[in-house]
PDB file of N, CA and C in Angstrom:
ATOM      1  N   UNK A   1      23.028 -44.329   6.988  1.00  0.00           N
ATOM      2  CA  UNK A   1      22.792 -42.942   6.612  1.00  0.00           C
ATOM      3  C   UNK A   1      23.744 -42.052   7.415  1.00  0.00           C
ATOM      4  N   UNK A   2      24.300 -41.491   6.761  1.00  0.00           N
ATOM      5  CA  UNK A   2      24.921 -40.584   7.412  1.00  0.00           C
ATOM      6  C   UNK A   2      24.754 -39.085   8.366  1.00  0.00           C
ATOM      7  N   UNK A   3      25.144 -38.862   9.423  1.00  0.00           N
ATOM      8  CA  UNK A   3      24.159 -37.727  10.272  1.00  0.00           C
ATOM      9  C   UNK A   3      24.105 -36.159   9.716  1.00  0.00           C
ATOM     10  N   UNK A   4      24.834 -36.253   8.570  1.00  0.00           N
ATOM     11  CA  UNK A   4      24.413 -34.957   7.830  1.00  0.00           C
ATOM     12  C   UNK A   4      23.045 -35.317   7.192  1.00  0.00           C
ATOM     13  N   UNK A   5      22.829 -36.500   6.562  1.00  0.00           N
ATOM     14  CA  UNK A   5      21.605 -36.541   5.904  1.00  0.00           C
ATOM     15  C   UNK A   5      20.615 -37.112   6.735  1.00  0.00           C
ATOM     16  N   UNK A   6      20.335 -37.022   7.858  1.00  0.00           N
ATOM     17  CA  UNK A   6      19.653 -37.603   8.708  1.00  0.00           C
ATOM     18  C   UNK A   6      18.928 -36.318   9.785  1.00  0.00           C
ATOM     19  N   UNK A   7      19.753 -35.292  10.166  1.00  0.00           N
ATOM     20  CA  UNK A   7      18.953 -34.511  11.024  1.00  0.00           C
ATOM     21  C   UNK A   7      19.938 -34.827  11.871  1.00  0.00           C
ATOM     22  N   UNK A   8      19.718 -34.390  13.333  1.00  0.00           N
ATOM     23  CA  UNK A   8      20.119 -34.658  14.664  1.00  0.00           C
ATOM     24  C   UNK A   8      18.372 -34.424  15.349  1.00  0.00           C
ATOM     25  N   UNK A   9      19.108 -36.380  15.602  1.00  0.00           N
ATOM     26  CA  UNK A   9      17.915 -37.070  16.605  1.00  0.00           C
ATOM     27  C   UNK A   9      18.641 -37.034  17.934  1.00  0.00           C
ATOM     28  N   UNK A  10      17.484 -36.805  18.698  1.00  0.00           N
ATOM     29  CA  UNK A  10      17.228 -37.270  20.422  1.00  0.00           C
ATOM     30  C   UNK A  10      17.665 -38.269  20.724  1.00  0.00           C
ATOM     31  N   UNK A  11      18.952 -38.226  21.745  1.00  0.00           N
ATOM     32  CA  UNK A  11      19.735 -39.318  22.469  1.00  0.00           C
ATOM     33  C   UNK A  11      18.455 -39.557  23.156  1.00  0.00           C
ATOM     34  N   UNK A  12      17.379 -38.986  23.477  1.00  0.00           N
ATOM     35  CA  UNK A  12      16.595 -39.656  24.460  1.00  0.00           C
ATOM     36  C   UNK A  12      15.097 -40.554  23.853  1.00  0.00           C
ATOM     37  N   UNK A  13      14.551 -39.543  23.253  1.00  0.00           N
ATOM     38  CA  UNK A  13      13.661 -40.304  22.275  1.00  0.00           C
ATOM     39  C   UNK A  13      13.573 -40.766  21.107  1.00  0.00           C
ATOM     40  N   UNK A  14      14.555 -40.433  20.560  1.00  0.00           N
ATOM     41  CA  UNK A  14      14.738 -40.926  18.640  1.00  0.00           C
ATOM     42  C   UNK A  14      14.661 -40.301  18.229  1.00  0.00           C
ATOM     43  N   UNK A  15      13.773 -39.258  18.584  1.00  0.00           N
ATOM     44  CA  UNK A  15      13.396 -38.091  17.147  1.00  0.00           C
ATOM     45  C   UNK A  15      13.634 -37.070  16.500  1.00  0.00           C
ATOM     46  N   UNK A  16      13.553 -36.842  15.229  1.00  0.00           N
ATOM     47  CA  UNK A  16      14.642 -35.688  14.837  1.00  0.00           C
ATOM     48  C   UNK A  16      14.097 -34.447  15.982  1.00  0.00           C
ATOM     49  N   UNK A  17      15.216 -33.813  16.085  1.00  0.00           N
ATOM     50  CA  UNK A  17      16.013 -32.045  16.466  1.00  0.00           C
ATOM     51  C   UNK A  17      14.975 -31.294  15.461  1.00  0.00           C
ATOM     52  N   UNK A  18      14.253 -30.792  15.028  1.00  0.00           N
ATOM     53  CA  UNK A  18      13.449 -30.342  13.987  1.00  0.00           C
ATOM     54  C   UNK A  18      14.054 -28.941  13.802  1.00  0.00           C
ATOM     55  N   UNK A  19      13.840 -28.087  15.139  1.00  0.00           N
ATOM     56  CA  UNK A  19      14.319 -26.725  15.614  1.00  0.00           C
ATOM     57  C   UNK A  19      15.357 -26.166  16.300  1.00  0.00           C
ATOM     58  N   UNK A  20      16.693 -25.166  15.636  1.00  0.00           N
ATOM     59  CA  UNK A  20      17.540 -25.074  17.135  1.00  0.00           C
ATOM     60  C   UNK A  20      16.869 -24.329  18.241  1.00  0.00           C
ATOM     61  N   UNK A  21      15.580 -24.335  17.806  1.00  0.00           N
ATOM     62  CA  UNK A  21      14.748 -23.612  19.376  1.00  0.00           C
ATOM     63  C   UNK A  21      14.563 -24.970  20.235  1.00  0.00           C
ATOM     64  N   UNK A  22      14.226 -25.974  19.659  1.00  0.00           N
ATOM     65  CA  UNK A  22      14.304 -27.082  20.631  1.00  0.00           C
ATOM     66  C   UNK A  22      15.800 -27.750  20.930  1.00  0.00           C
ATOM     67  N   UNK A  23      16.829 -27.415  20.605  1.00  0.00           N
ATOM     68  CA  UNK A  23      17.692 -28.077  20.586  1.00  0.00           C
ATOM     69  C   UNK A  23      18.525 -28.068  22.025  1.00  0.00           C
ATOM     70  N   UNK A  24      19.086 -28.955  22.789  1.00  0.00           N
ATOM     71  CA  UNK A  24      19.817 -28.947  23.660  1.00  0.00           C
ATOM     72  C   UNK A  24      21.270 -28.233  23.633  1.00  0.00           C
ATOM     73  N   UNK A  25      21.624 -29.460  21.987  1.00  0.00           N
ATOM     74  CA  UNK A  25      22.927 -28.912  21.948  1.00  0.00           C
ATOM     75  C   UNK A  25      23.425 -27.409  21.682  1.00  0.00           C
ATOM     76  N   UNK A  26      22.039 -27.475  20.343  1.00  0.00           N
ATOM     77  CA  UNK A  26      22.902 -25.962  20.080  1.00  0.00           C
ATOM     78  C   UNK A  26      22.175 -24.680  21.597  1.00  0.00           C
ATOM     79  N   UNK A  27      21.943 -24.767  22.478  1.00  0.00           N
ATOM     80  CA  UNK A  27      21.573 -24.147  23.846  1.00  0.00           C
ATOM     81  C   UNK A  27      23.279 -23.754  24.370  1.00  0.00           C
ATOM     82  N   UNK A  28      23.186 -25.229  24.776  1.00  0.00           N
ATOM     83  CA  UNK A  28      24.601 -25.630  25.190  1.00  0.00           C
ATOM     84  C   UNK A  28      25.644 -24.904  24.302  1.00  0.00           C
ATOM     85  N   UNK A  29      25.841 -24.664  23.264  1.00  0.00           N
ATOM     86  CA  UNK A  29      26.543 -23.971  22.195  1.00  0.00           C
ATOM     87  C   UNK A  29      26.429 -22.552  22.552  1.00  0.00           C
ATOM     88  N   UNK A  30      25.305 -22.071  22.402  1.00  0.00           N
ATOM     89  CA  UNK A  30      24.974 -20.451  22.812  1.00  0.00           C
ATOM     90  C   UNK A  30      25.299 -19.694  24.136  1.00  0.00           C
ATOM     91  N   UNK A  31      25.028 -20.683  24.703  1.00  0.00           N
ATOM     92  CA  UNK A  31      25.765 -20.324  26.169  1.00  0.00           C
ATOM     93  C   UNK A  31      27.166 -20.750  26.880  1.00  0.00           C
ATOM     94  N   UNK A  32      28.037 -21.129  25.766  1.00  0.00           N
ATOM     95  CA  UNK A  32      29.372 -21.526  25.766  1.00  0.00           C
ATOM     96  C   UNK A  32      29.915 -22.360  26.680  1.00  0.00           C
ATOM     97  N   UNK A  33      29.154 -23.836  26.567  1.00  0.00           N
ATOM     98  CA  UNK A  33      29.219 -24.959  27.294  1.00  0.00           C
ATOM     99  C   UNK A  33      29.893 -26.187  26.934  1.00  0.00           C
ATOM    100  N   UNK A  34      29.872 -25.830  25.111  1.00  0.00           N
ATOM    101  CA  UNK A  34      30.339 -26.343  23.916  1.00  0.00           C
ATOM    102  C   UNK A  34      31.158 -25.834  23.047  1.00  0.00           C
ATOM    103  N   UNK A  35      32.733 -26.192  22.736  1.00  0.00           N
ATOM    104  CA  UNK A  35      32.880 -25.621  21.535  1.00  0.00           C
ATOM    105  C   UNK A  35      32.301 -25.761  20.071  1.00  0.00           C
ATOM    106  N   UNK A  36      32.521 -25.118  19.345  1.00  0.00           N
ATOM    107  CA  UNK A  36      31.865 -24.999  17.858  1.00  0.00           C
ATOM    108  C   UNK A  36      32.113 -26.838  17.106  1.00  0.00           C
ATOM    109  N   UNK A  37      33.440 -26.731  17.708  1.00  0.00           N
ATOM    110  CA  UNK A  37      33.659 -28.446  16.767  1.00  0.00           C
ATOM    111  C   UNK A  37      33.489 -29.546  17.330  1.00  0.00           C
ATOM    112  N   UNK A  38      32.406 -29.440  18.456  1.00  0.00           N
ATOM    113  CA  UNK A  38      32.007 -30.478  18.905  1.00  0.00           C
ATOM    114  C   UNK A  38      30.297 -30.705  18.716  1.00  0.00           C
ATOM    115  N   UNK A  39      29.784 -30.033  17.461  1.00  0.00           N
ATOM    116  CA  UNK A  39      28.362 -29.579  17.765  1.00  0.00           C
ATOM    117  C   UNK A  39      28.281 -30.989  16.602  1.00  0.00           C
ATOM    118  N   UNK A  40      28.969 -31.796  15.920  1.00  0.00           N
ATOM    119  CA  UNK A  40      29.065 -32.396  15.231  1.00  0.00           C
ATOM    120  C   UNK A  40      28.975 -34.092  15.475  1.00  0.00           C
ATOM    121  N   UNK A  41      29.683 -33.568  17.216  1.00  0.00           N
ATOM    122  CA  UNK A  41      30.191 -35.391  17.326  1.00  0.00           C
ATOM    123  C   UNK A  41      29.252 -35.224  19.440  1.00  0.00           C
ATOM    124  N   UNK A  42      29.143 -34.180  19.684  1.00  0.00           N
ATOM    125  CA  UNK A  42      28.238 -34.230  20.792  1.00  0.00           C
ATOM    126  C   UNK A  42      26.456 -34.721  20.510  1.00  0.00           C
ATOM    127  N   UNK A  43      26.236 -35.461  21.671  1.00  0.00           N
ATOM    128  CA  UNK A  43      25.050 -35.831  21.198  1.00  0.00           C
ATOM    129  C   UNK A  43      23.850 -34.609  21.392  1.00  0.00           C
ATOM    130  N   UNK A  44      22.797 -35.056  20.568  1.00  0.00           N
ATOM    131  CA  UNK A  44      21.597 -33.738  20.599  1.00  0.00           C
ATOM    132  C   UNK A  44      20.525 -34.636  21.989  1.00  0.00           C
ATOM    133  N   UNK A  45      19.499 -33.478  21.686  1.00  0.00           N
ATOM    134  CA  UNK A  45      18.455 -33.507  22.606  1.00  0.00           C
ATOM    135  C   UNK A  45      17.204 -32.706  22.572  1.00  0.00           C
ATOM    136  N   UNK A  46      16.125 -33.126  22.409  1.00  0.00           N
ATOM    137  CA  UNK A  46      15.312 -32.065  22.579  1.00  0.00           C
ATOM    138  C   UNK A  46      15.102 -31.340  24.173  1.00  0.00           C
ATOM    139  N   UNK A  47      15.019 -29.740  24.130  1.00  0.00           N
ATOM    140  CA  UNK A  47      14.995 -29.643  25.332  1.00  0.00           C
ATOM    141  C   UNK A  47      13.975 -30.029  26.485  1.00  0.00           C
ATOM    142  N   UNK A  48      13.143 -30.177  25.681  1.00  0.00           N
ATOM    143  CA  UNK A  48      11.730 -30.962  26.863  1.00  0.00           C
ATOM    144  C   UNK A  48      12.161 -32.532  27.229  1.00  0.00           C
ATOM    145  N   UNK A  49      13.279 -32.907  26.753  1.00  0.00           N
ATOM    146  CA  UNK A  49      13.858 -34.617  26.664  1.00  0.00           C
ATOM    147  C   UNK A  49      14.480 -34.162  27.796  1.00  0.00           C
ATOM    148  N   UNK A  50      15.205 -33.283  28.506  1.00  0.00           N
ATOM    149  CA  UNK A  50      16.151 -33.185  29.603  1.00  0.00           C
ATOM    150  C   UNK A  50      15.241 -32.002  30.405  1.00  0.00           C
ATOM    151  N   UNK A  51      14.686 -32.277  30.956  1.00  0.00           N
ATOM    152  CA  UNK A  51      14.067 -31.302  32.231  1.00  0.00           C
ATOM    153  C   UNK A  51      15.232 -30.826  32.858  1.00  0.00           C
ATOM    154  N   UNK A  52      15.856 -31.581  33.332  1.00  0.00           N
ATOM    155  CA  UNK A  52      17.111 -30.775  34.263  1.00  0.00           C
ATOM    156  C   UNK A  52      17.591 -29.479  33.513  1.00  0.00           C
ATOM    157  N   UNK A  53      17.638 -29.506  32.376  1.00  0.00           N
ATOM    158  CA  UNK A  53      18.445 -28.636  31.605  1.00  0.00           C
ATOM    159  C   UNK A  53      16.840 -27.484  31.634  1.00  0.00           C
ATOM    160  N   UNK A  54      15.964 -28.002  30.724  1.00  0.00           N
ATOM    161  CA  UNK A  54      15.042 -27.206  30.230  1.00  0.00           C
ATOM    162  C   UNK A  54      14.082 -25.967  31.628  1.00  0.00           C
ATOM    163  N   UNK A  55      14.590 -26.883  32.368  1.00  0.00           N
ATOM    164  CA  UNK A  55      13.207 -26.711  34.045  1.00  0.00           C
ATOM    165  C   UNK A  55      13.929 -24.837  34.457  1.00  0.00           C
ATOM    166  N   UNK A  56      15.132 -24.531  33.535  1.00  0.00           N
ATOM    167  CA  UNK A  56      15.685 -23.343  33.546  1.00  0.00           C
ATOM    168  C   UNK A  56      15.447 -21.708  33.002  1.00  0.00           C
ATOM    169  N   UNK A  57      14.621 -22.537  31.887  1.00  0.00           N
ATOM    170  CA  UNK A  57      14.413 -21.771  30.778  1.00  0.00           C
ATOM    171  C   UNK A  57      13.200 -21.224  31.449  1.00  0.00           C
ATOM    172  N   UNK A  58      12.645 -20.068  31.289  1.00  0.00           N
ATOM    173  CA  UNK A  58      11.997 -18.519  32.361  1.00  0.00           C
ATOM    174  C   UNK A  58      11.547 -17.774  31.381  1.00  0.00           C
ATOM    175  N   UNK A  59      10.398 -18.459  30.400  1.00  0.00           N
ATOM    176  CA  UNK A  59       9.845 -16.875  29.282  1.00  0.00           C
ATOM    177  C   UNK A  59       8.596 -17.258  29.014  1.00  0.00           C
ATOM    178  N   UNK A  60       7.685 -16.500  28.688  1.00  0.00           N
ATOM    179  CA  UNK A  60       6.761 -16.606  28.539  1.00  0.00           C
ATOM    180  C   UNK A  60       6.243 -17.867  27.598  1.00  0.00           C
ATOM    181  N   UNK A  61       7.125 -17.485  26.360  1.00  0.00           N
ATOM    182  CA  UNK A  61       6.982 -18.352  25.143  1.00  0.00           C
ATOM    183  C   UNK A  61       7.451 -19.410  25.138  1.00  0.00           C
ATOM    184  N   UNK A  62       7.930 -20.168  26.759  1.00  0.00           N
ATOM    185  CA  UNK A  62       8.516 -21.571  26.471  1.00  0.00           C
ATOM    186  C   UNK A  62       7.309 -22.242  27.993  1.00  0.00           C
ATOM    187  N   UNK A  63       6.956 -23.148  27.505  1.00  0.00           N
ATOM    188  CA  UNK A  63       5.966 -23.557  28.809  1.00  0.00           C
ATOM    189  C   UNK A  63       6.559 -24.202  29.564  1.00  0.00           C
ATOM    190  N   UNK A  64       6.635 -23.969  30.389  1.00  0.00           N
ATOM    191  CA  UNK A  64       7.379 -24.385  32.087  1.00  0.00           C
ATOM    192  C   UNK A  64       8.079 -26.256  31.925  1.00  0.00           C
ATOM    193  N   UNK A  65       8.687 -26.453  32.534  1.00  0.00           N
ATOM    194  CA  UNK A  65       8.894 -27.706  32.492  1.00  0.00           C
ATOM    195  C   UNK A  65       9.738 -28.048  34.006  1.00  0.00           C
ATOM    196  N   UNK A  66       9.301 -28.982  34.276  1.00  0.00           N
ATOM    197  CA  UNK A  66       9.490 -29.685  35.667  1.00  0.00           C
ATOM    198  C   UNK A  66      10.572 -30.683  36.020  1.00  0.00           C
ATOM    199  N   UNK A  67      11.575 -30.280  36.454  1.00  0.00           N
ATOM    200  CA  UNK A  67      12.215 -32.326  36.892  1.00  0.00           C
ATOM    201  C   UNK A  67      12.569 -32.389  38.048  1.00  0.00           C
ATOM    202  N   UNK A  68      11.905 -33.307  38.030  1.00  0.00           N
ATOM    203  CA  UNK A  68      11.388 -34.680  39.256  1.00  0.00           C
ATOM    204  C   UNK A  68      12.939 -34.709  40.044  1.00  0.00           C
ATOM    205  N   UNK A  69      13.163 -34.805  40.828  1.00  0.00           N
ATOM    206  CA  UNK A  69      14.032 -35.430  41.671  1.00  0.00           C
ATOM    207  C   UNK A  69      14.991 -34.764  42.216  1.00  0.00           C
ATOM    208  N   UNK A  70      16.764 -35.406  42.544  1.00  0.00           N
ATOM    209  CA  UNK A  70      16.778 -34.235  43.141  1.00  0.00           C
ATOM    210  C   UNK A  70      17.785 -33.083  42.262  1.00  0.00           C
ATOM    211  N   UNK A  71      17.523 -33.238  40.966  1.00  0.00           N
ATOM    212  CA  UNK A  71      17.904 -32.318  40.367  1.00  0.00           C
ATOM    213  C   UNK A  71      16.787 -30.850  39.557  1.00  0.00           C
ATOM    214  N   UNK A  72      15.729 -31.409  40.326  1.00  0.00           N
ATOM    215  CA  UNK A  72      15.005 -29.675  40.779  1.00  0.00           C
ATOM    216  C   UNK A  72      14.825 -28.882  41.390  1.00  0.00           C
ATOM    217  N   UNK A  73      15.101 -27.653  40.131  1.00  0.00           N
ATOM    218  CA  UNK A  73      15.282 -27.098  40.818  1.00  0.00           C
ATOM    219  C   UNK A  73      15.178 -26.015  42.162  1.00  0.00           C
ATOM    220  N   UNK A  74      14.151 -26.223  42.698  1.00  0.00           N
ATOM    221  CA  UNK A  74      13.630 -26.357  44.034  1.00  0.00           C
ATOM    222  C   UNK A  74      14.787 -26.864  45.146  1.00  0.00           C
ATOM    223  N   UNK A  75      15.407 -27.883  44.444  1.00  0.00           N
ATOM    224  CA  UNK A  75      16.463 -28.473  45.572  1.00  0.00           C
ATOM    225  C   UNK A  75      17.439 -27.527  45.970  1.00  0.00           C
ATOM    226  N   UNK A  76      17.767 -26.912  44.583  1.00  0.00           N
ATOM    227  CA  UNK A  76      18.853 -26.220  44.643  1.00  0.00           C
ATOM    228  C   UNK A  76      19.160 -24.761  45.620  1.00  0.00           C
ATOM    229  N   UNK A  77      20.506 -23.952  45.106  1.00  0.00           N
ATOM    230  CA  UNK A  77      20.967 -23.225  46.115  1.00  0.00           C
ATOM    231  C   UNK A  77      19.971 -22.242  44.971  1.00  0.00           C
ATOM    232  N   UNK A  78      19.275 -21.108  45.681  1.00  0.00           N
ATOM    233  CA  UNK A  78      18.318 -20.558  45.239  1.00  0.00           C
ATOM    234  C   UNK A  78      19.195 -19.250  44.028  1.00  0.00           C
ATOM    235  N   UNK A  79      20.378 -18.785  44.516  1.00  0.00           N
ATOM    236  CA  UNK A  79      21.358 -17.540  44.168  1.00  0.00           C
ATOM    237  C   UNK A  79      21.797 -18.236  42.644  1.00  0.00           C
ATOM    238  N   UNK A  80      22.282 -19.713  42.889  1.00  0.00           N
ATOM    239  CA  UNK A  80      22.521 -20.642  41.432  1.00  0.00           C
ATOM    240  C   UNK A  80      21.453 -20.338  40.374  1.00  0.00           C
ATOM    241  N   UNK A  81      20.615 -21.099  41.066  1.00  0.00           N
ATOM    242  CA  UNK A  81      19.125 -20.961  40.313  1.00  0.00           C
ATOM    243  C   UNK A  81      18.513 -20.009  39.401  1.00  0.00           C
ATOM    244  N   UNK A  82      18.905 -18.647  40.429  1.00  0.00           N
ATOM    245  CA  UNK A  82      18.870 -17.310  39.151  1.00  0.00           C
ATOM    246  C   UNK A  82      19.799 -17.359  38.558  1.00  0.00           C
ATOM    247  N   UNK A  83      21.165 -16.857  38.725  1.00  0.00           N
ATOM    248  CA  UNK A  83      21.382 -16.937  37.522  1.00  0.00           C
ATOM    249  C   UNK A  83      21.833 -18.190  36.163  1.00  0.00           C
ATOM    250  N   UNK A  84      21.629 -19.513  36.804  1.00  0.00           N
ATOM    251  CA  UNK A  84      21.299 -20.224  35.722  1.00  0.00           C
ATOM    252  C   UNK A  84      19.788 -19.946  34.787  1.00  0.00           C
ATOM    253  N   UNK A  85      18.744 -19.603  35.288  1.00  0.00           N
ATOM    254  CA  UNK A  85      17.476 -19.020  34.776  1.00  0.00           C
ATOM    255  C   UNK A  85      18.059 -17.729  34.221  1.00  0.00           C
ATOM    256  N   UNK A  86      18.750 -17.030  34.229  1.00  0.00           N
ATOM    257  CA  UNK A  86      19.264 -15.826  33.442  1.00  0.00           C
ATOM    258  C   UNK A  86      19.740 -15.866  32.624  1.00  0.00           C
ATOM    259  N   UNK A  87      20.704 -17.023  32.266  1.00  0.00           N
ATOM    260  CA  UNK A  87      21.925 -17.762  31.325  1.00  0.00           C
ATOM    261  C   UNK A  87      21.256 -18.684  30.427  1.00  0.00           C
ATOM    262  N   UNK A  88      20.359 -19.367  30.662  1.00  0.00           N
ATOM    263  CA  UNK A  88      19.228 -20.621  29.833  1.00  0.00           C
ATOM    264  C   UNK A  88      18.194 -19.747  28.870  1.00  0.00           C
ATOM    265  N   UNK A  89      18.103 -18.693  29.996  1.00  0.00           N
ATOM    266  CA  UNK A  89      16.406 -18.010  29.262  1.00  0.00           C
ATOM    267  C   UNK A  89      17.228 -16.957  28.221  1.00  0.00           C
ATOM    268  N   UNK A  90      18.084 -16.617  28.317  1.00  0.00           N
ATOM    269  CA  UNK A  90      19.284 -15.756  27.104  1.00  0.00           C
ATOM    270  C   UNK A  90      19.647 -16.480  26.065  1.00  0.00           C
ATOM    271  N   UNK A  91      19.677 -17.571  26.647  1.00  0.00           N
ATOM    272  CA  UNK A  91      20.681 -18.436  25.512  1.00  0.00           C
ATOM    273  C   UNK A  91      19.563 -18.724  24.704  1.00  0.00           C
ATOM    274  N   UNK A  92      18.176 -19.119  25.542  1.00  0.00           N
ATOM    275  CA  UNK A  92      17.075 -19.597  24.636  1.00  0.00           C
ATOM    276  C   UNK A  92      16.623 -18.468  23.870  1.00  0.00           C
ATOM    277  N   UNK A  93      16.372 -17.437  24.064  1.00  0.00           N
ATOM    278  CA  UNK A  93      16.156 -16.095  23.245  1.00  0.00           C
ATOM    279  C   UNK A  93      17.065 -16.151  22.208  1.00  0.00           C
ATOM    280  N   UNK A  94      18.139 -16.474  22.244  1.00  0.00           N
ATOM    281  CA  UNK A  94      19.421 -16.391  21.194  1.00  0.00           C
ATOM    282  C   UNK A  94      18.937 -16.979  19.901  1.00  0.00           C
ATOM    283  N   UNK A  95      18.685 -18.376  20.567  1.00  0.00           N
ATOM    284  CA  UNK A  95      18.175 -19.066  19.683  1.00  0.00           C
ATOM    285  C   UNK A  95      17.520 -18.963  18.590  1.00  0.00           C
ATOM    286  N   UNK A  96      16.450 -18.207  19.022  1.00  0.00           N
ATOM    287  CA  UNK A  96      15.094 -18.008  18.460  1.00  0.00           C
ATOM    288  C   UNK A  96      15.517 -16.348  17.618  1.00  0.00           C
ATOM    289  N   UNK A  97      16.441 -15.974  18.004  1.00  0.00           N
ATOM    290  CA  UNK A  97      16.833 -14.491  17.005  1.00  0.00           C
ATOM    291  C   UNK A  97      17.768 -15.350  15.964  1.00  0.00           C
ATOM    292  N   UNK A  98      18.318 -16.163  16.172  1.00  0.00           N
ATOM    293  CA  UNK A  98      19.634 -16.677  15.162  1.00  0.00           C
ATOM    294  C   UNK A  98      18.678 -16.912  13.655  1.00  0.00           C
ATOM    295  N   UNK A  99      17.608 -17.339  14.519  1.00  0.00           N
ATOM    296  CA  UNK A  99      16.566 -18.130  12.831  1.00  0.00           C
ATOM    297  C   UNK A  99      16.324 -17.083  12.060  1.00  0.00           C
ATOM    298  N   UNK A 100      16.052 -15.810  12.684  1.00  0.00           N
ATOM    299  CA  UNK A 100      15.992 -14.754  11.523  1.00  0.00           C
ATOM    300  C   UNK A 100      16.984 -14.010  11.109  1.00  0.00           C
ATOM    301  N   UNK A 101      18.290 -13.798  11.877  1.00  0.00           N
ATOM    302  CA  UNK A 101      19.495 -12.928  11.574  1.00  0.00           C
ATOM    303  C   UNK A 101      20.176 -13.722  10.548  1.00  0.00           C
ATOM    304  N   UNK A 102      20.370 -14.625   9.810  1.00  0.00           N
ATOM    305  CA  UNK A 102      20.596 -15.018   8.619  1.00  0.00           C
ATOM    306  C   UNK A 102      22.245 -15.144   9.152  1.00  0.00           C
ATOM    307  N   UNK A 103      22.986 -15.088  10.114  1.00  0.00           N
ATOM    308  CA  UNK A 103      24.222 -14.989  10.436  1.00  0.00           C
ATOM    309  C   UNK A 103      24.986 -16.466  10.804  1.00  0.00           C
ATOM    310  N   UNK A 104      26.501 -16.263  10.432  1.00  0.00           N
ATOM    311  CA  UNK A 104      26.921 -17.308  10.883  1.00  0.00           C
ATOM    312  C   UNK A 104      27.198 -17.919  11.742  1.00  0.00           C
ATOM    313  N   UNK A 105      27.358 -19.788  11.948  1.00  0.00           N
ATOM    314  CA  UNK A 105      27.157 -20.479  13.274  1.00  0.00           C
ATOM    315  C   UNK A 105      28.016 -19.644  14.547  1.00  0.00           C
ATOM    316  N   UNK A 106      29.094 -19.294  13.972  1.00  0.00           N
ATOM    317  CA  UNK A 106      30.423 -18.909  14.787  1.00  0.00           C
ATOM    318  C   UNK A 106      29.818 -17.370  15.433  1.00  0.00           C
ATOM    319  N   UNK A 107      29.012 -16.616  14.410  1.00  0.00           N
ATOM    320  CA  UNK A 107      27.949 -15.932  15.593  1.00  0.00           C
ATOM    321  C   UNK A 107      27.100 -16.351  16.700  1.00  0.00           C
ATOM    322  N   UNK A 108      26.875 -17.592  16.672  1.00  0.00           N
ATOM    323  CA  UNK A 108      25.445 -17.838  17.501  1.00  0.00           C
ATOM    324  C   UNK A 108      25.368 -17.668  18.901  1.00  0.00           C
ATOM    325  N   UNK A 109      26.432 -18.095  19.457  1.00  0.00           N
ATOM    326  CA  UNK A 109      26.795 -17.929  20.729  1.00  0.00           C
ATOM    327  C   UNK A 109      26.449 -16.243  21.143  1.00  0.00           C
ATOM    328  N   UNK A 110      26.159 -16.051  22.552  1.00  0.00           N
ATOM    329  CA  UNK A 110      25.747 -14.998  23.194  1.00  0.00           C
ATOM    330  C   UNK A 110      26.900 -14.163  23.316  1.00  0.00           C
ATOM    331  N   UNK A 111      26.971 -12.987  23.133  1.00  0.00           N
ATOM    332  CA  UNK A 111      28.243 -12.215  23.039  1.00  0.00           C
ATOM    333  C   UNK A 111      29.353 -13.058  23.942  1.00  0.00           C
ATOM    334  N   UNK A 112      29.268 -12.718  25.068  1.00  0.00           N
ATOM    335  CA  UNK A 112      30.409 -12.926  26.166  1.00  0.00           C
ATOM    336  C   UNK A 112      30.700 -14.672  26.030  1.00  0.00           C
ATOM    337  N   UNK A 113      30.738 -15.105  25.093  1.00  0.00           N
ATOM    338  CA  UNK A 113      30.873 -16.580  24.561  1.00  0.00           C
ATOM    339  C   UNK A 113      31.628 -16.468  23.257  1.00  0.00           C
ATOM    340  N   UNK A 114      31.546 -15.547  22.509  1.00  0.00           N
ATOM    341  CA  UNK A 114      32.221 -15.822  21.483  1.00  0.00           C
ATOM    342  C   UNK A 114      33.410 -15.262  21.278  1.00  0.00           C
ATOM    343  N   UNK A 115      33.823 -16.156  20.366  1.00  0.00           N
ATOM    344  CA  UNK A 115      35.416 -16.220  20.243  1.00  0.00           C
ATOM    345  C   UNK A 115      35.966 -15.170  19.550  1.00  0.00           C
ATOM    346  N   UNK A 116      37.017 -14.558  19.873  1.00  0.00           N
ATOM    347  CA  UNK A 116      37.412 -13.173  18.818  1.00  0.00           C
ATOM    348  C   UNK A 116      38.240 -13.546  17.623  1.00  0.00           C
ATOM    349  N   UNK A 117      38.469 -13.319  16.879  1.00  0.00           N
ATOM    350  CA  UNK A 117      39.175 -14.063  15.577  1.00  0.00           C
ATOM    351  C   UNK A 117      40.465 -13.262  15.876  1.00  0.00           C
TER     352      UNK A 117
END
């Protein structure tokens, strides 16, 4: 099957990507970590599948998530910490506006990420 007709499943658990609110990659996309033509051949993730990534995200509407070791962030340099929690919890808001703005991918990214034509 081919991964257009398949969804984008979880490098970690198998399972389809359902939402780009859960999505790793397209996160990673919004917050310009990714270019646009790699959203194709980079692998996905749900974000509760990667704590390291998710343990960032800071809003009401996303329930906390924890990782273990020493990539929590607790370990970290505290000044990082914000503003990666500033940059995750934006990008994740992004997200969740893209589903209703009806706009294109090459919009999705957070202003200061996207590319000028």
């Amino acid at each position: 099957m081919a991964k257009c007709d398949q969804g984008y499943l979880c490098e970690v658990c198998g399972k389809d990507v359902a939402s780009i609110t859960q999505s790793g990659l397209y996160l990673r996309y919004v917050i310009g970590e990714i270019e646009p033509q790699k959203l194709m051949s980079e692998p996905e993730h749900h974000l509760r599948c990667n704590p390291a990534m998710a343990q960032f995200i800071v809003d009401p509407k996303f329930d906390p998530v924890t990782a273990d070791g020493p990539f929590d962030k607790k370990n970290l340099d505290p000044e990082d910490v914000k503003k990666r929690e500033e940059l995750m919890t934006r990008g994740w808001n992004r997200l969740n506006e893209v589903l209703k703005l009806g706009i294109s991918i090459s919009e999705y990214p957070l202003e200061e990420f996207r590319k000028s034509s």
